[in-house]
PDB file of N, CA and C in Angstrom:
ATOM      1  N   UNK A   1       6.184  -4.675 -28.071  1.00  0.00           N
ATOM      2  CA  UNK A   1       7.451  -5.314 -28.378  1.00  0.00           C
ATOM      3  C   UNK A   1       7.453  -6.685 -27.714  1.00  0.00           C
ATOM      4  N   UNK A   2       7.879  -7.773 -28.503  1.00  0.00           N
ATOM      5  CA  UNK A   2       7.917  -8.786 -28.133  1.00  0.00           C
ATOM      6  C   UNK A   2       9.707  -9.120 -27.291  1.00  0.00           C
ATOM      7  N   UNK A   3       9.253  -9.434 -26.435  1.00  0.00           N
ATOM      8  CA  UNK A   3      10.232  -9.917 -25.442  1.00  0.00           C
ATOM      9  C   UNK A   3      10.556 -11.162 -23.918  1.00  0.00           C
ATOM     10  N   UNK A   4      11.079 -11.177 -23.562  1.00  0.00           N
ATOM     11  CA  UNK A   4      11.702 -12.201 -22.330  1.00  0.00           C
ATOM     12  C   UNK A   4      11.907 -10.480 -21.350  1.00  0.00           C
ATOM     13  N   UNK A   5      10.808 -10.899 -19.961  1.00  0.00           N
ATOM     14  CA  UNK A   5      11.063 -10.024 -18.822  1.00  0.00           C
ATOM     15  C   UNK A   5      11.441 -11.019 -17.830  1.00  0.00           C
ATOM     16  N   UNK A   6      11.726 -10.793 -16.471  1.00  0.00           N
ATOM     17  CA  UNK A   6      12.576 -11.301 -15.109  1.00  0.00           C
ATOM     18  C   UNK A   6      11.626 -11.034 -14.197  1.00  0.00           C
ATOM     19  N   UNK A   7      10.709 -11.435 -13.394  1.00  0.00           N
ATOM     20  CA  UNK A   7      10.101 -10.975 -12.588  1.00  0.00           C
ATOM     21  C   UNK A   7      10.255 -12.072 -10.968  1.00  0.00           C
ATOM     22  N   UNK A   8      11.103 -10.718  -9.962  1.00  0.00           N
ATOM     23  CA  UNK A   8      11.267 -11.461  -9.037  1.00  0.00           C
ATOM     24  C   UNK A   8       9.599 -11.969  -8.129  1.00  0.00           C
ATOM     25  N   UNK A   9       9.975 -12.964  -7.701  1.00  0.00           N
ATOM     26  CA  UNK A   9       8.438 -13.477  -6.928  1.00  0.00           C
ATOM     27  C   UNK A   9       8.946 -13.946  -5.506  1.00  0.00           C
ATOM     28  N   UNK A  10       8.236 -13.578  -4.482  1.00  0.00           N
ATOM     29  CA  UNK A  10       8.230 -13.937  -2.991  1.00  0.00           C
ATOM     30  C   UNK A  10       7.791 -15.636  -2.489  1.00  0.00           C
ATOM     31  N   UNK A  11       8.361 -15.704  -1.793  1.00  0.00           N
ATOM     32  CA  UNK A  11       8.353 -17.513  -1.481  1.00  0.00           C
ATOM     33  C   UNK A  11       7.274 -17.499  -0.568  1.00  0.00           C
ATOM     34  N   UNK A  12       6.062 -17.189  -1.114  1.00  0.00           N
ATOM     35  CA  UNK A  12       4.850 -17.196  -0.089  1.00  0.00           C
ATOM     36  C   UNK A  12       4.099 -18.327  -0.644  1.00  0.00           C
ATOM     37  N   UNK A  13       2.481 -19.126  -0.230  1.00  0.00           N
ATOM     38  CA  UNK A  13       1.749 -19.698  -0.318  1.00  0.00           C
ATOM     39  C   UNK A  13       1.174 -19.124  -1.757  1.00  0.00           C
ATOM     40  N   UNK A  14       0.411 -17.961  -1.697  1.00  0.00           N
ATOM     41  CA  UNK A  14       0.260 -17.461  -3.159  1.00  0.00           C
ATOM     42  C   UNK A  14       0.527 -15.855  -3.176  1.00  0.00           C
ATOM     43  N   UNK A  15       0.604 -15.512  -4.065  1.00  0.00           N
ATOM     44  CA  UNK A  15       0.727 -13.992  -4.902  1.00  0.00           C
ATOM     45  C   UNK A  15       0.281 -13.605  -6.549  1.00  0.00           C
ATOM     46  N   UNK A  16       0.122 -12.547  -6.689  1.00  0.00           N
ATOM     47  CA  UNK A  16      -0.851 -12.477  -7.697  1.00  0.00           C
ATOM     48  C   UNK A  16       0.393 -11.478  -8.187  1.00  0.00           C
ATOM     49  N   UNK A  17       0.710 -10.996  -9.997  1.00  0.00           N
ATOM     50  CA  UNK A  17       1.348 -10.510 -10.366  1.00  0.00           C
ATOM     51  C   UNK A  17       0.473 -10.096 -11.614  1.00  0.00           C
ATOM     52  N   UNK A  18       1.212  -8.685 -12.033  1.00  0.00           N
ATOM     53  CA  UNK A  18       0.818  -8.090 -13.195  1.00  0.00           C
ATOM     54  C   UNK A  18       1.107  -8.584 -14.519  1.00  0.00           C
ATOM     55  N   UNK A  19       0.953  -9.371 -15.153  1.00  0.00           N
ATOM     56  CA  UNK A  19       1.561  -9.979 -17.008  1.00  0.00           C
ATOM     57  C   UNK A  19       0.196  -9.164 -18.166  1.00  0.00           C
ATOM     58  N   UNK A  20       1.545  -8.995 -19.060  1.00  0.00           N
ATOM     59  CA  UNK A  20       0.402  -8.464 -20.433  1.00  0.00           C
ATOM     60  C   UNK A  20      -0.220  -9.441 -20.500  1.00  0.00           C
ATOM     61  N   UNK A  21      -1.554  -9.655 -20.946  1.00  0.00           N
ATOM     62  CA  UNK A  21      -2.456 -10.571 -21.571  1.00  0.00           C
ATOM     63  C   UNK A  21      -1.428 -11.815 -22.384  1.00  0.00           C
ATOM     64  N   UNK A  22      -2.076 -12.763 -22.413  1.00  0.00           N
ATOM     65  CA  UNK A  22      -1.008 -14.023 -23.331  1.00  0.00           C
ATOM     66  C   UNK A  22       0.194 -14.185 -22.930  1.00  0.00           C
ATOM     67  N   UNK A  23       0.559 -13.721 -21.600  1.00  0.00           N
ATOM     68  CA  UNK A  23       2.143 -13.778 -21.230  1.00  0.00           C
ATOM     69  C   UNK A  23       2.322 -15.269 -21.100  1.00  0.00           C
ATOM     70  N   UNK A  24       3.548 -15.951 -21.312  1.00  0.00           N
ATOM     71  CA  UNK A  24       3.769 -17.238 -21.494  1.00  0.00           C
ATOM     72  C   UNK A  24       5.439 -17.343 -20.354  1.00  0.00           C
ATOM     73  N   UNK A  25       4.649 -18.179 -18.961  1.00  0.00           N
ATOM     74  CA  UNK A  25       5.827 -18.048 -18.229  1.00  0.00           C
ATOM     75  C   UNK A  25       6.713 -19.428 -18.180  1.00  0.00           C
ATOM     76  N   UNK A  26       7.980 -18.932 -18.800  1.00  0.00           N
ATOM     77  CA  UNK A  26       8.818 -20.144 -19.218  1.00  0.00           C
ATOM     78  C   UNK A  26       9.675 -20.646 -18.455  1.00  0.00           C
ATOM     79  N   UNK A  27       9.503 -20.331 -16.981  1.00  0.00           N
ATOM     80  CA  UNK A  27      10.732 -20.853 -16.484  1.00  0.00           C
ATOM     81  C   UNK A  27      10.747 -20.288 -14.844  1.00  0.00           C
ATOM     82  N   UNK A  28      10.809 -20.965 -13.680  1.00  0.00           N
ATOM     83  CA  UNK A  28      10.971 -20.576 -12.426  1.00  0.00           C
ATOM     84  C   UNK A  28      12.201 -20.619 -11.785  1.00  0.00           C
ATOM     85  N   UNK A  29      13.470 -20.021 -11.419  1.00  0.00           N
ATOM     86  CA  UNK A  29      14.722 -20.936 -10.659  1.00  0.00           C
ATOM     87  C   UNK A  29      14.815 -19.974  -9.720  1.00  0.00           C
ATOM     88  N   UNK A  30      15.940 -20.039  -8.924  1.00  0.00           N
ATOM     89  CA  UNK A  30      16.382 -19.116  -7.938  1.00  0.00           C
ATOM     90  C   UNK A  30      17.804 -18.743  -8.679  1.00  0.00           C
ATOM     91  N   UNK A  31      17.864 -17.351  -8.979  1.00  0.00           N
ATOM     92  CA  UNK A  31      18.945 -16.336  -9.284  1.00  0.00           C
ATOM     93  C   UNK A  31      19.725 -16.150  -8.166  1.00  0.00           C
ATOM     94  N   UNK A  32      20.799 -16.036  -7.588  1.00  0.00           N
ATOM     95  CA  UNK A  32      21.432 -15.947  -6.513  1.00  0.00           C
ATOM     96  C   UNK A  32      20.640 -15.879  -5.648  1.00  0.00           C
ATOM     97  N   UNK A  33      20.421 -14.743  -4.633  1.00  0.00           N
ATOM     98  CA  UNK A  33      19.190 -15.169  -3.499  1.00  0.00           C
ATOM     99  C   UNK A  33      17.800 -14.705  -3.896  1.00  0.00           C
ATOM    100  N   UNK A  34      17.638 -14.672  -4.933  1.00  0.00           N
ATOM    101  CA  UNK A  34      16.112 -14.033  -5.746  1.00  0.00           C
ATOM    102  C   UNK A  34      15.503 -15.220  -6.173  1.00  0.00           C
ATOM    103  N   UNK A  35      14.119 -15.472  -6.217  1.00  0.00           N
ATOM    104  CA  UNK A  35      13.406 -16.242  -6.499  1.00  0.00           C
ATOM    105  C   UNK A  35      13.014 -15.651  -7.997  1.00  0.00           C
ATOM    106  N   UNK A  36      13.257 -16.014  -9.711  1.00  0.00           N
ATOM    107  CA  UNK A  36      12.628 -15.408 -10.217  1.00  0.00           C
ATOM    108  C   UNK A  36      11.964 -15.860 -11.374  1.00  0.00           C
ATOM    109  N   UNK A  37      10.877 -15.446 -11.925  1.00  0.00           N
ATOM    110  CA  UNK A  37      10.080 -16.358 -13.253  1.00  0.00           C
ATOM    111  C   UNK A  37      10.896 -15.326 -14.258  1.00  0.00           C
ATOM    112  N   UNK A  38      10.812 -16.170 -15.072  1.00  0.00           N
ATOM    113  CA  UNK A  38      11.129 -15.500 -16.546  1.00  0.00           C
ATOM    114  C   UNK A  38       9.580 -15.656 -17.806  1.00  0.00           C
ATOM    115  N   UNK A  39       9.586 -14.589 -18.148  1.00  0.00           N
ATOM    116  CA  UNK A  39       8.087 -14.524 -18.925  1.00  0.00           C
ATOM    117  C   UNK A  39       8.215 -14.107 -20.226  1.00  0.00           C
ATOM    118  N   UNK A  40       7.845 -14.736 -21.019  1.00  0.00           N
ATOM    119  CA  UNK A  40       7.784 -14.207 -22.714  1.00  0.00           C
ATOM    120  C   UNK A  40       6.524 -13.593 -22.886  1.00  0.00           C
ATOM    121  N   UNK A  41       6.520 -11.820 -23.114  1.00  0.00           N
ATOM    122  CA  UNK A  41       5.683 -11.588 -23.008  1.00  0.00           C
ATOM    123  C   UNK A  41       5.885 -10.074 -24.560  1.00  0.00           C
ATOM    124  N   UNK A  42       4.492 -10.087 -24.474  1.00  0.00           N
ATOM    125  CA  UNK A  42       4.253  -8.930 -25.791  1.00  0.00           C
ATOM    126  C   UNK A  42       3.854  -7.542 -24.697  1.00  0.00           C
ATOM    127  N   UNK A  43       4.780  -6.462 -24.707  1.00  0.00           N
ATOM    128  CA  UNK A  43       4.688  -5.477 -23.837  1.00  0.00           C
ATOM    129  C   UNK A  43       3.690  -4.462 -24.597  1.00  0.00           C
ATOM    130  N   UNK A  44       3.218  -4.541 -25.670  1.00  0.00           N
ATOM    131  CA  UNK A  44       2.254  -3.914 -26.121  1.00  0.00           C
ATOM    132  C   UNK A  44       0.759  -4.158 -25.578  1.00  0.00           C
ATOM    133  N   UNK A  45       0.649  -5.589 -25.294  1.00  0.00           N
ATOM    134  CA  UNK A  45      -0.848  -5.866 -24.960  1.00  0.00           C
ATOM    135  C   UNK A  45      -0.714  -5.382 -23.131  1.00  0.00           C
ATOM    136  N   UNK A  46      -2.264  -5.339 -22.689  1.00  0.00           N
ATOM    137  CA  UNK A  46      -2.964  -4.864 -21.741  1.00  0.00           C
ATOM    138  C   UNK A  46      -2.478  -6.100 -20.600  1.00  0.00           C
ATOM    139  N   UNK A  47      -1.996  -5.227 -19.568  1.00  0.00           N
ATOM    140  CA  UNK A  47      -1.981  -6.352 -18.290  1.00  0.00           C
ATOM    141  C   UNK A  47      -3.346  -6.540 -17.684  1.00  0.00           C
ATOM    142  N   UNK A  48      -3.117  -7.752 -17.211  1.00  0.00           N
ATOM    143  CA  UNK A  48      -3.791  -8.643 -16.244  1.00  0.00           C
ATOM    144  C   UNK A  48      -3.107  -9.613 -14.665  1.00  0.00           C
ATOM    145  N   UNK A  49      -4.046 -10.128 -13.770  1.00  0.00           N
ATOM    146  CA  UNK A  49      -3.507 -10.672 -12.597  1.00  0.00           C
ATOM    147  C   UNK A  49      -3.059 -12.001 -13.003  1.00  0.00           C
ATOM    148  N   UNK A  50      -2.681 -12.425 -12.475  1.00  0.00           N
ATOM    149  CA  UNK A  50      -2.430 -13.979 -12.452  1.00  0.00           C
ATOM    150  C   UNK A  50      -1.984 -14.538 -11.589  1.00  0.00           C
ATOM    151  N   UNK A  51      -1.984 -15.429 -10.827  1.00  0.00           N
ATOM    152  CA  UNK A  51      -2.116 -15.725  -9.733  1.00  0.00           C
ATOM    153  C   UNK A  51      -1.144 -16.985  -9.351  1.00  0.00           C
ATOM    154  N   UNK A  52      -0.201 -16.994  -8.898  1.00  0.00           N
ATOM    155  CA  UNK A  52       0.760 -17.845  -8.351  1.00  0.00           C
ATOM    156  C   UNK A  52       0.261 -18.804  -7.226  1.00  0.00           C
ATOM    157  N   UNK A  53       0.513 -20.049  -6.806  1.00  0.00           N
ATOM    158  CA  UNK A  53       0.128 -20.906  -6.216  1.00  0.00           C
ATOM    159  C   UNK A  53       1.379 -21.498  -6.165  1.00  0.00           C
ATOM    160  N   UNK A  54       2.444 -21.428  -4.353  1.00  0.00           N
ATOM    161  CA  UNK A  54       3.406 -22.535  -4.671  1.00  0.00           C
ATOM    162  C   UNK A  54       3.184 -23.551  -3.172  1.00  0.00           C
ATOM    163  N   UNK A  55       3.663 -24.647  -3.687  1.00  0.00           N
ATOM    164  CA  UNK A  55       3.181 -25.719  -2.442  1.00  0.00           C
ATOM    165  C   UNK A  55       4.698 -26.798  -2.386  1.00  0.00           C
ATOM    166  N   UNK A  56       5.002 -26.841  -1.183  1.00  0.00           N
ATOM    167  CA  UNK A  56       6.376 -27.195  -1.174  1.00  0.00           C
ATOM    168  C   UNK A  56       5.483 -29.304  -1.168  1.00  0.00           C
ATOM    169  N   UNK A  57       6.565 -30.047  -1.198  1.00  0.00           N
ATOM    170  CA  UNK A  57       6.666 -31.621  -1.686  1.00  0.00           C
ATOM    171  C   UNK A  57       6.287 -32.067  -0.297  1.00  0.00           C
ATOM    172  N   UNK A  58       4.867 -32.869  -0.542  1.00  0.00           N
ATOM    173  CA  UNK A  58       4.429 -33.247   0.926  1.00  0.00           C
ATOM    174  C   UNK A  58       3.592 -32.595   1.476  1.00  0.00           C
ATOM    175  N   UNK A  59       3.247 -31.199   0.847  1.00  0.00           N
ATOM    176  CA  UNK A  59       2.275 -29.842   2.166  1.00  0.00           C
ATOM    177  C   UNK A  59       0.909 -30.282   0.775  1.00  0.00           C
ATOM    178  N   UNK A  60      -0.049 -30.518   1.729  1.00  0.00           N
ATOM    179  CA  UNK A  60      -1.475 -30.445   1.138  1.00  0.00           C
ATOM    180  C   UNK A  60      -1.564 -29.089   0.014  1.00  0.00           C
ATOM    181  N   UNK A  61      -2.345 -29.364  -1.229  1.00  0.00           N
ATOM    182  CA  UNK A  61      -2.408 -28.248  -2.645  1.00  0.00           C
ATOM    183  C   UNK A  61      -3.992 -28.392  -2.806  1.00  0.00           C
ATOM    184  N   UNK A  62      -4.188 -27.145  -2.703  1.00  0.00           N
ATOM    185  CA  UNK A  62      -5.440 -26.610  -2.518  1.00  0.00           C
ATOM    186  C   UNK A  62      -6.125 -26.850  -3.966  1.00  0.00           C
ATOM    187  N   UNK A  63      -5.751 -27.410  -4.792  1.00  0.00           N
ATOM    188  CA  UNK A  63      -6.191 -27.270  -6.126  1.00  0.00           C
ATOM    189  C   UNK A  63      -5.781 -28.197  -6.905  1.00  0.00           C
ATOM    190  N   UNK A  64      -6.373 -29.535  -7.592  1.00  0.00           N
ATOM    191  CA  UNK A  64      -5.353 -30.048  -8.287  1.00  0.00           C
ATOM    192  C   UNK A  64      -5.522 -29.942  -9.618  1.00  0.00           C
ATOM    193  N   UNK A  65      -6.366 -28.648  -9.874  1.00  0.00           N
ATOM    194  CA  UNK A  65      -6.818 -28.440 -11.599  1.00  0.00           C
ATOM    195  C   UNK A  65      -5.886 -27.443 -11.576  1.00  0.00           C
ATOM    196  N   UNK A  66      -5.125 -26.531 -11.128  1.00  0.00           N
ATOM    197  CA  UNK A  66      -3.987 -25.832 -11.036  1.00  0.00           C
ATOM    198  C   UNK A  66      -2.874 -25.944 -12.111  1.00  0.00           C
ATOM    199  N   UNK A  67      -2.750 -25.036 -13.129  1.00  0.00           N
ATOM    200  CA  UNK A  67      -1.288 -25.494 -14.200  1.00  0.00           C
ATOM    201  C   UNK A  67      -0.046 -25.263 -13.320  1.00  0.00           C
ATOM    202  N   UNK A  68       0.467 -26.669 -13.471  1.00  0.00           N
ATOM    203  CA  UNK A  68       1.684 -26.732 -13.322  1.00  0.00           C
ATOM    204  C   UNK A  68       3.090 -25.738 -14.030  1.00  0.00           C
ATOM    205  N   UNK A  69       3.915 -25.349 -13.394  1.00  0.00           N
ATOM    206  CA  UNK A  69       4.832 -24.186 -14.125  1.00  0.00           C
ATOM    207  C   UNK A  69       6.198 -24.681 -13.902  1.00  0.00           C
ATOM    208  N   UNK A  70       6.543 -24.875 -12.698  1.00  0.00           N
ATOM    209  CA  UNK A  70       7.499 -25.249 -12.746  1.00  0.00           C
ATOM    210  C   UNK A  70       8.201 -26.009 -11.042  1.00  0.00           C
ATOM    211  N   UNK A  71       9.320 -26.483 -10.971  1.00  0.00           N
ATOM    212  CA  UNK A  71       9.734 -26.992  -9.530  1.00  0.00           C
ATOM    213  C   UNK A  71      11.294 -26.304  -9.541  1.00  0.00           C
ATOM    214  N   UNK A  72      10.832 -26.219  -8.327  1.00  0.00           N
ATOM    215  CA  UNK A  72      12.460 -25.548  -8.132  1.00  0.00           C
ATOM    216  C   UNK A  72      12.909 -25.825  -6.643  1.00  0.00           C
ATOM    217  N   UNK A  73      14.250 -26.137  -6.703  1.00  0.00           N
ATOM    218  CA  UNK A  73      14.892 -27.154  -5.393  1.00  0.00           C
ATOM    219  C   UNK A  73      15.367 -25.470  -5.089  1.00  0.00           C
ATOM    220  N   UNK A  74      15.342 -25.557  -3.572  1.00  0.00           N
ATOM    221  CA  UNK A  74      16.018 -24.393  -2.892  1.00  0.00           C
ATOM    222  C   UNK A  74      16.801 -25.232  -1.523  1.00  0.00           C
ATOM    223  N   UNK A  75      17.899 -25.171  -1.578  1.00  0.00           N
ATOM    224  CA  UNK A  75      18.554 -25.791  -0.630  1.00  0.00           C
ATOM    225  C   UNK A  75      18.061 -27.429  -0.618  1.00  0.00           C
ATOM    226  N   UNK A  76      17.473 -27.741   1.166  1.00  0.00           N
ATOM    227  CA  UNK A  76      17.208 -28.890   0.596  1.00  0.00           C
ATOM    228  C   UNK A  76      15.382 -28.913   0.845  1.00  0.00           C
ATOM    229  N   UNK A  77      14.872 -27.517   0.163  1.00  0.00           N
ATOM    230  CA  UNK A  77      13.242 -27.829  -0.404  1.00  0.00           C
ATOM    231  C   UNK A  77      12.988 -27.986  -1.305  1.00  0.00           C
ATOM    232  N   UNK A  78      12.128 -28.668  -1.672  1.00  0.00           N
ATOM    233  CA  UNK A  78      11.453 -28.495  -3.462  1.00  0.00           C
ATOM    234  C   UNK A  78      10.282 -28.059  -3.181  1.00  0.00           C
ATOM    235  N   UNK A  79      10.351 -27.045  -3.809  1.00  0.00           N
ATOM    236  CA  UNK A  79       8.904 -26.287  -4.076  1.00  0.00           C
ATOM    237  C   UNK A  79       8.292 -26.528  -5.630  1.00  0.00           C
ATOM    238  N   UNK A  80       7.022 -26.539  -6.101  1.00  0.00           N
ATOM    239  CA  UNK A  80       6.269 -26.793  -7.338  1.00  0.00           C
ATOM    240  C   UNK A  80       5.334 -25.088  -7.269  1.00  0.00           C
ATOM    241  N   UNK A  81       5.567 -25.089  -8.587  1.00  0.00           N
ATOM    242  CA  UNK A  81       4.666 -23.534  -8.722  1.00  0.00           C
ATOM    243  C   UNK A  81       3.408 -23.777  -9.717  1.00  0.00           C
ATOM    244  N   UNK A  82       2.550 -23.130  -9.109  1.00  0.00           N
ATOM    245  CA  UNK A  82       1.281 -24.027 -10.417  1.00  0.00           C
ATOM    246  C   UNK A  82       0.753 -22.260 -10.207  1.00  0.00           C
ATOM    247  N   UNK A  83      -0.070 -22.183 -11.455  1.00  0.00           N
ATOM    248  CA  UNK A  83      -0.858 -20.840 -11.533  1.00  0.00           C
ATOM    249  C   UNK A  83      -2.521 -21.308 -12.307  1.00  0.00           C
ATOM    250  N   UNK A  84      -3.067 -20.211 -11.206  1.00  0.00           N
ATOM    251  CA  UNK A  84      -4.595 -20.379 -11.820  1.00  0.00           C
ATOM    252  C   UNK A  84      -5.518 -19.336 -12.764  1.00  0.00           C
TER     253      UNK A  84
END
């Protein structure tokens, strides 16, 4: 079934998460005090890892071939989320 899931994510350096194959993540913000991606994903196909990378504005990024996903201001940080 094709759908839009919510998946909360932890404000760490990186984390790795479960998505069906071809998941397409559209969007990063903070939900009241939840950090969360929103993912368009086909729940029929086979999961896989994928791997989160976030680096706040100014802190050295281990990667700069890294896809960009999204930025999201939390108070007064901006964090950038890139996945590899």
């Amino acid at each position: 079934m094709k759908t839009i899931y919510k998946y909360e994510l932890a404000l760490t350096d990186e984390q790795t998460i479960s998505l069906p194959a071809d998941a397409e993540i559209l969007d990063i913000q903070q939900q009241g005090q939840d950090l969360c991606a929103w993912v368009k994903l086909d729940t029929d196909m086979p999961e896989r890892d994928r791997k989160i990378t976030i680096c706040g504005t100014g802190n050295p990024i281990s990667d700069l071939t890294l896809a960009h996903i999204a930025t999201v201001q939390i108070g007064a940080m901006v964090w950038h989320f890139f996945e590899s």
